[in-house]
Protein backbone atom coordinates (compact mmCIF):
# COMPACT_ATOMS: atom_id res chain seq x y z
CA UNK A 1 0.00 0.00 0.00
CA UNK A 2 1.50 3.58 -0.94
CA UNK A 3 1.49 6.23 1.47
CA UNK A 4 -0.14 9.24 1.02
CA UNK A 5 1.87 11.94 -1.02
CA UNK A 6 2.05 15.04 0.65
CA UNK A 7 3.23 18.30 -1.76
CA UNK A 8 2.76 21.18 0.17
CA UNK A 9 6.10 22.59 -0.21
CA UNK A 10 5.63 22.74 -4.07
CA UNK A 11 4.41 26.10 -5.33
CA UNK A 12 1.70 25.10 -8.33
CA UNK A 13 1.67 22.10 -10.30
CA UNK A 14 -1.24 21.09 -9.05
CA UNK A 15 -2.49 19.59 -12.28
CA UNK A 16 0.90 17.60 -12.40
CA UNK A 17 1.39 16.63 -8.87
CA UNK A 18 -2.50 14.74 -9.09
CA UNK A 19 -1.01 12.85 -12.04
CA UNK A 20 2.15 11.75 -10.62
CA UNK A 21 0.01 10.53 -7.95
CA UNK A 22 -1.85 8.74 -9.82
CA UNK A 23 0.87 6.94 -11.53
CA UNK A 24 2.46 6.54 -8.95
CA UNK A 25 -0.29 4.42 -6.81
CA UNK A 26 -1.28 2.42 -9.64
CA UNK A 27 2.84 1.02 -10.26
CA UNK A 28 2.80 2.93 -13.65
CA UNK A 29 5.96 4.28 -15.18
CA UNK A 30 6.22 8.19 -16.04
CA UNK A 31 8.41 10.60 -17.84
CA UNK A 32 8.54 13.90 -16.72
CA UNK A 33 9.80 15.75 -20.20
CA UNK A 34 10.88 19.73 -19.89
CA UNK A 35 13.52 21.52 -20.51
CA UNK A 36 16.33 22.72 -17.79
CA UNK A 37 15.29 24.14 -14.23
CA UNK A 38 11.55 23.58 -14.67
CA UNK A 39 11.27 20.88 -11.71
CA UNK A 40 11.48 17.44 -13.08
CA UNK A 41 13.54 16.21 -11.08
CA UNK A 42 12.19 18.15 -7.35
CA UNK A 43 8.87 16.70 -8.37
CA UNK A 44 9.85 13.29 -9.05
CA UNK A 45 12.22 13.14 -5.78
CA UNK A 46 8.98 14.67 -3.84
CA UNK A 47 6.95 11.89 -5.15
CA UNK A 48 9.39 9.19 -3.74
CA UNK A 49 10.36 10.93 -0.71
CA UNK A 50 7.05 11.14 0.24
CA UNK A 51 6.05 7.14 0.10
CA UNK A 52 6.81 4.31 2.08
CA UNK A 53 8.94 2.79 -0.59
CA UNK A 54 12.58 3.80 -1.59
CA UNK A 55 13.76 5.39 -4.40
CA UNK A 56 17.45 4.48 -6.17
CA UNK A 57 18.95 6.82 -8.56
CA UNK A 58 20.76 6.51 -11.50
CA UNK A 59 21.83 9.12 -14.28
CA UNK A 60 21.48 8.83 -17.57
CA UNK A 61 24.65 8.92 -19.34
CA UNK A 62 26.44 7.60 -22.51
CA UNK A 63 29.00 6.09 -20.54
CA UNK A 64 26.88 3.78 -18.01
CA UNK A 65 27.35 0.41 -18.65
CA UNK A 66 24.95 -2.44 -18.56
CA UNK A 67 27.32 -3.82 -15.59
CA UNK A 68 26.69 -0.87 -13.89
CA UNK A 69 23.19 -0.73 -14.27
CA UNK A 70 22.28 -4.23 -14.01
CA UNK A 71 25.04 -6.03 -11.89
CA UNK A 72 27.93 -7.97 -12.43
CA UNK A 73 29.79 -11.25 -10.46
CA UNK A 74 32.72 -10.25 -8.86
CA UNK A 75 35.27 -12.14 -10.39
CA UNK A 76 37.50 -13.15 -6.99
CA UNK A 77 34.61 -14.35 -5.49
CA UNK A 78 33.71 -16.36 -9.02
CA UNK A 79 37.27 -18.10 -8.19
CA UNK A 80 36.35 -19.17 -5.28
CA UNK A 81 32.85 -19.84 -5.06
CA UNK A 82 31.76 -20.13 -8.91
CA UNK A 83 29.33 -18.01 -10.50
CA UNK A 84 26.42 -18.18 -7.73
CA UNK A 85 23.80 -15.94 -6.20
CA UNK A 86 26.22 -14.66 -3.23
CA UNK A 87 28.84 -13.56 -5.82
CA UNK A 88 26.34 -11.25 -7.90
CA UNK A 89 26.80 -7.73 -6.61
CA UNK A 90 22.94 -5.95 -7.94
CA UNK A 91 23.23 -2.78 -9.94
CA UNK A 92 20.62 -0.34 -9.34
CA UNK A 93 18.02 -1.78 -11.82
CA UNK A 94 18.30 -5.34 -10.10
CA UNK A 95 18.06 -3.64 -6.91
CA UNK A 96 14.66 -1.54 -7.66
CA UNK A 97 12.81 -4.66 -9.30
CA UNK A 98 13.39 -6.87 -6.66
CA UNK A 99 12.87 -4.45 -3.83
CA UNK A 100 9.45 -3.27 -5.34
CA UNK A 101 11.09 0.30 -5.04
CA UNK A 102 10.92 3.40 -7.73
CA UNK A 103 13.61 3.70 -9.63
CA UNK A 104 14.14 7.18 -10.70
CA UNK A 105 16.19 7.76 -14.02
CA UNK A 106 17.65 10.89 -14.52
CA UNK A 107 17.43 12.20 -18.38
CA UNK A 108 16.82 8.52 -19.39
CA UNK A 109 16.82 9.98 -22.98
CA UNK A 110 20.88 10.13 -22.60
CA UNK A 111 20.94 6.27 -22.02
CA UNK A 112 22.54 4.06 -25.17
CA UNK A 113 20.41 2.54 -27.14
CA UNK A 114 21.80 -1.16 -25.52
CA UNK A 115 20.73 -0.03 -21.92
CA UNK A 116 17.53 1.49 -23.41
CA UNK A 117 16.32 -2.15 -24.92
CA UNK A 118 17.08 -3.49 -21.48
CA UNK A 119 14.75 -1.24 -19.86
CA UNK A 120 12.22 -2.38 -22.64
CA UNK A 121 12.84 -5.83 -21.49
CA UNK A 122 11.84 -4.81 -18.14
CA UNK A 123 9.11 -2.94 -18.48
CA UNK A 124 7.61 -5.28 -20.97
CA UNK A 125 7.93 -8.65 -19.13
CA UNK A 126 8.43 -7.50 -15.65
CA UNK A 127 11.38 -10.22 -15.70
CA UNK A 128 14.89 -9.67 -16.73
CA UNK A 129 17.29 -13.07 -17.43
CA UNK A 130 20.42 -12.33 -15.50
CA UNK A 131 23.06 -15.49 -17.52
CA UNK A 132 24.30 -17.90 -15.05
CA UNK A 133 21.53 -16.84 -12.73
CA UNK A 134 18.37 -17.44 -14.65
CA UNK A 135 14.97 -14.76 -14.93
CA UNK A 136 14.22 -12.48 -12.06
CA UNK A 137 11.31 -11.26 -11.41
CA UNK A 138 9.77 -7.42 -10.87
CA UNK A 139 8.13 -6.87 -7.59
CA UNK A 140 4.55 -5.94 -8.28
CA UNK A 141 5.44 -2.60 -6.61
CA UNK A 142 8.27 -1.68 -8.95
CA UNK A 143 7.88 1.42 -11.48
CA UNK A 144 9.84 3.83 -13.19
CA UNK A 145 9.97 7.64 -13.08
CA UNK A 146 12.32 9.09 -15.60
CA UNK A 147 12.85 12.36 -16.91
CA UNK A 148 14.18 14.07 -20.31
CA UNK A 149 14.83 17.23 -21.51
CA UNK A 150 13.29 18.14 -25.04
CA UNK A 151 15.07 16.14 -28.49
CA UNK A 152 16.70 19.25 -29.51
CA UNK A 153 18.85 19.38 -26.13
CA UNK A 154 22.37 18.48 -26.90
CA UNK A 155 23.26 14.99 -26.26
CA UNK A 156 20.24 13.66 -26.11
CA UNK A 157 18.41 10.59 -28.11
CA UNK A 158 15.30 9.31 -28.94
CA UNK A 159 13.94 6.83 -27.33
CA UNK A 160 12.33 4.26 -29.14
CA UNK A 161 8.38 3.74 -29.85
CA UNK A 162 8.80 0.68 -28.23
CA UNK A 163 10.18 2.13 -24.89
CA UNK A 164 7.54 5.11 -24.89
CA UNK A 165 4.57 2.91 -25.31
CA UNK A 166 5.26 1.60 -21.86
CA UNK A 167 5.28 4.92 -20.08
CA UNK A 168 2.98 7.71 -19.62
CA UNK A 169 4.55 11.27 -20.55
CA UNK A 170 3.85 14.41 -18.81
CA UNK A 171 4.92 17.30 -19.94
CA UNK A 172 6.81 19.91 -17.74
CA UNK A 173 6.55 23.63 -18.51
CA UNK A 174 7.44 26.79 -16.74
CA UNK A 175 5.68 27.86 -14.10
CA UNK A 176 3.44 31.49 -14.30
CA UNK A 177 4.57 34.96 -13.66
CA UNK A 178 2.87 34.72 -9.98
CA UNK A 179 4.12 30.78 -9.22
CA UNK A 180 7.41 32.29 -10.26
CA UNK A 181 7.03 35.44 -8.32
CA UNK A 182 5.91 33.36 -5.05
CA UNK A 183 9.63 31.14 -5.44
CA UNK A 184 11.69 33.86 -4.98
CA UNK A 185 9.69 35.73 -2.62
CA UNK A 186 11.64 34.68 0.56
CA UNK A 187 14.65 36.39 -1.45
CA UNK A 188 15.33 39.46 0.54
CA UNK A 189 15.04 42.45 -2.13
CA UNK A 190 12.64 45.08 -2.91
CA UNK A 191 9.70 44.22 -5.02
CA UNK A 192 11.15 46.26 -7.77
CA UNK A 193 14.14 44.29 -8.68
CA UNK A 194 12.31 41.26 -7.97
CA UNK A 195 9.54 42.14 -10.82
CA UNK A 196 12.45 43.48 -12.97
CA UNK A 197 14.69 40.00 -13.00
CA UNK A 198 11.41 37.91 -13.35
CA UNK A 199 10.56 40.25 -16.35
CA UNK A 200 13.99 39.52 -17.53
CA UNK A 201 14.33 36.00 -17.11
CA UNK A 202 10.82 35.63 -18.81
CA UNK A 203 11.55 37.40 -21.86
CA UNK A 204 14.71 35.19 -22.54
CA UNK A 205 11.96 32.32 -23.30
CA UNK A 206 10.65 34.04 -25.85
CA UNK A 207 13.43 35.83 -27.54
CA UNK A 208 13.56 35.12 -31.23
CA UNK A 209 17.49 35.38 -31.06
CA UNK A 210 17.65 32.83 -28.13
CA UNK A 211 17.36 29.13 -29.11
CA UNK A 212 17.01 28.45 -25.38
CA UNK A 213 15.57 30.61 -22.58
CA UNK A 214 16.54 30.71 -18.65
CA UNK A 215 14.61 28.96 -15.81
CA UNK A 216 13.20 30.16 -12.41
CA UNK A 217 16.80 28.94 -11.20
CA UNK A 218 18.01 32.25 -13.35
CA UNK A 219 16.22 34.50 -11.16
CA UNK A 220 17.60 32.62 -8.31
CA UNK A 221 20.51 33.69 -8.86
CA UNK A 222 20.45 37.17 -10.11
CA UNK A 223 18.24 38.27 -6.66
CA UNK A 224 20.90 36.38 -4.74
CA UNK A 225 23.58 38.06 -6.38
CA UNK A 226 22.20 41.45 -6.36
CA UNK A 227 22.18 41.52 -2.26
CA UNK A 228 25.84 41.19 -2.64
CA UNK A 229 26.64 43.32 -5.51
CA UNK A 230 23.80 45.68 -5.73
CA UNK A 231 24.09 46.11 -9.58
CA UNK A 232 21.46 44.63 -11.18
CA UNK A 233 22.96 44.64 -14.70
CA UNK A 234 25.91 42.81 -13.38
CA UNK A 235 24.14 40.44 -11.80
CA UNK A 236 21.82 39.39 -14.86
CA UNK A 237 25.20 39.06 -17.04
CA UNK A 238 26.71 36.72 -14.36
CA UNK A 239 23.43 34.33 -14.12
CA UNK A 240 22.25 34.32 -17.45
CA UNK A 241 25.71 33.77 -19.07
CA UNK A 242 25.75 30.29 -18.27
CA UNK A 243 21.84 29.69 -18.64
CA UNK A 244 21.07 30.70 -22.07
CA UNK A 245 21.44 29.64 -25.46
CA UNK A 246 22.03 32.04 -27.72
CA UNK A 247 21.29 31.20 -32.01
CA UNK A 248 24.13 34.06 -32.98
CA UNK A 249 27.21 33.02 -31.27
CA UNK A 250 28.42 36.65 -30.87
CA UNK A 251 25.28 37.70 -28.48
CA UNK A 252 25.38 38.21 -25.29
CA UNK A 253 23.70 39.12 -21.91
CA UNK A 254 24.83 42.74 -21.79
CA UNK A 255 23.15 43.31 -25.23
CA UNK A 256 19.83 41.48 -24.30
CA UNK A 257 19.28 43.86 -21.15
CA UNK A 258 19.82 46.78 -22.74
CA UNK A 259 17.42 45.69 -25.32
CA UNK A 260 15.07 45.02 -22.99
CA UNK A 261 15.81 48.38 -21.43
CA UNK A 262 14.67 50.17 -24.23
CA UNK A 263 11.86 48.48 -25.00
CA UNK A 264 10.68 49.19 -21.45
CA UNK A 265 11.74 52.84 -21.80
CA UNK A 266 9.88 53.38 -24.87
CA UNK A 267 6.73 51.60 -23.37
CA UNK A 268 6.59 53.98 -21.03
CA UNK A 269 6.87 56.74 -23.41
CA UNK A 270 3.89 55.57 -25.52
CA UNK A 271 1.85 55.86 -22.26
CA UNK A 272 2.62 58.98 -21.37
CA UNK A 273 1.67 59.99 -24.54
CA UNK A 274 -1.82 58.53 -25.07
């Protein structure tokens, strides 16, 4: 029996939270799809942190090795003993099927395609045939939450029709101006520069020179910044250097604020004089 999931400390994402839930209680595997600094992975961990079964992590990366993920036999123990059940150290897969617990994949979409036809195997058959050892099988509690960032996100793949059919996908979008405004409220700066970065930060997201905008973690850092520095423009280069993706290589932050300065200034000229 699942516990009761308790998301009070999550601003919004109401909507999203009722069908993690939902997934979640029924044993049905998820992927959280967004792009950078939207929550996937805060929502997910809430999910499992908040449930009376445990959650084992893995991230999803080129380099991780069905060893790794699976399990191996460790071969000075094979020397002695042979290859037998007390020799087979679990990777994190084994571990989560036979434990009934969630296992949570970080941007599964960065998995090789070998690892990602094992975790068709699973999901499929609820089984997986470990050589030597034979088929074990999924606890009926097991599941999957995974996230991904969007196809056009550097490094990523797609995953196969095969792999999607067995998961439901939810897709994770920023938050509004006020959900936004509410995260950063217990930042200590006036309301002023507080509207001003999330104005900032916003705009980035729909920039026709950006390819890709800043998150809510932008903002973060700019009002955290600013009650050190106290120069705003300074503090929006520093944070949104590193969090945006420009489509002209020789853009950058300084030229976007000023921009964005103008257009404010001459929005406010038009007003004054209607």
């Amino acid at each position: 029996m699942r516990s009761k999931i308790q998301m009070s400390n999550i601003i919004g994402r109401e909507k999203e939270i009722r069908i993690i839930r939902a997934c979640f209680s029924l044993s049905r595997n998820i992927i959280l799809e967004g792009p950078v600094g939207v929550g996937k992975t805060f929502l997910a961990r809430s999910v499992a942190q908040n449930c009376q079964s445990t959650m084992i992590r893995i991230e999803g990366s080129p380099h991780l090795s069905e060893e790794k993920l699976v399990g191996y036999f460790d071969p000075p123990m094979v020397m002695e003993q042979g290859y037998t059940p007390d020799v087979f150290i679990q990777g994190p897969l084994l571990r989560a099927m036979t434990s009934g617990s969630i296992l949570f994949v970080n941007e599964i979409n960065r998995l090789p395609s070998s690892l990602q036809n094992i975790f068709l195997t699973v999901l499929d058959e609820k089984q997986l045939f470990i050589p030597k050892l034979g088929w074990k099988k999924a606890h009926k509690d097991f599941c999957v939450i995974a996230t991904q960032n969007p196809q056009e996100f550097i490094g990523t793949r797609l995953l196969s029709e095969a792999l999607l059919d067995r998961f439901e996908r939810l897709i994770i979008d920023h938050q509004s101006y006020q959900e936004e405004k509410e995260i950063v409220s217990s930042i200590p700066v006036s309301d002023s520069i507080r509207d001003k970065a999330i104005q900032l930060v916003r705009s980035t997201r729909e920039h026709p020179r950006i390819r890709r905008g800043a998150s809510i973690r932008a903002t973060q850092a700019i009002l955290e910044l600013y009650q050190e520095i106290s120069d705003f423009d300074l503090c929006a280069s520093l944070a949104l250097s590193t969090r945006i993706e420009w489509i002209d290589q020789d853009a950058d932050p300084e030229s976007l604020i000023a921009e964005l300065e103008k257009k404010k200034d001459n929005n406010q000229q038009e007003k004054k004089e209607r």
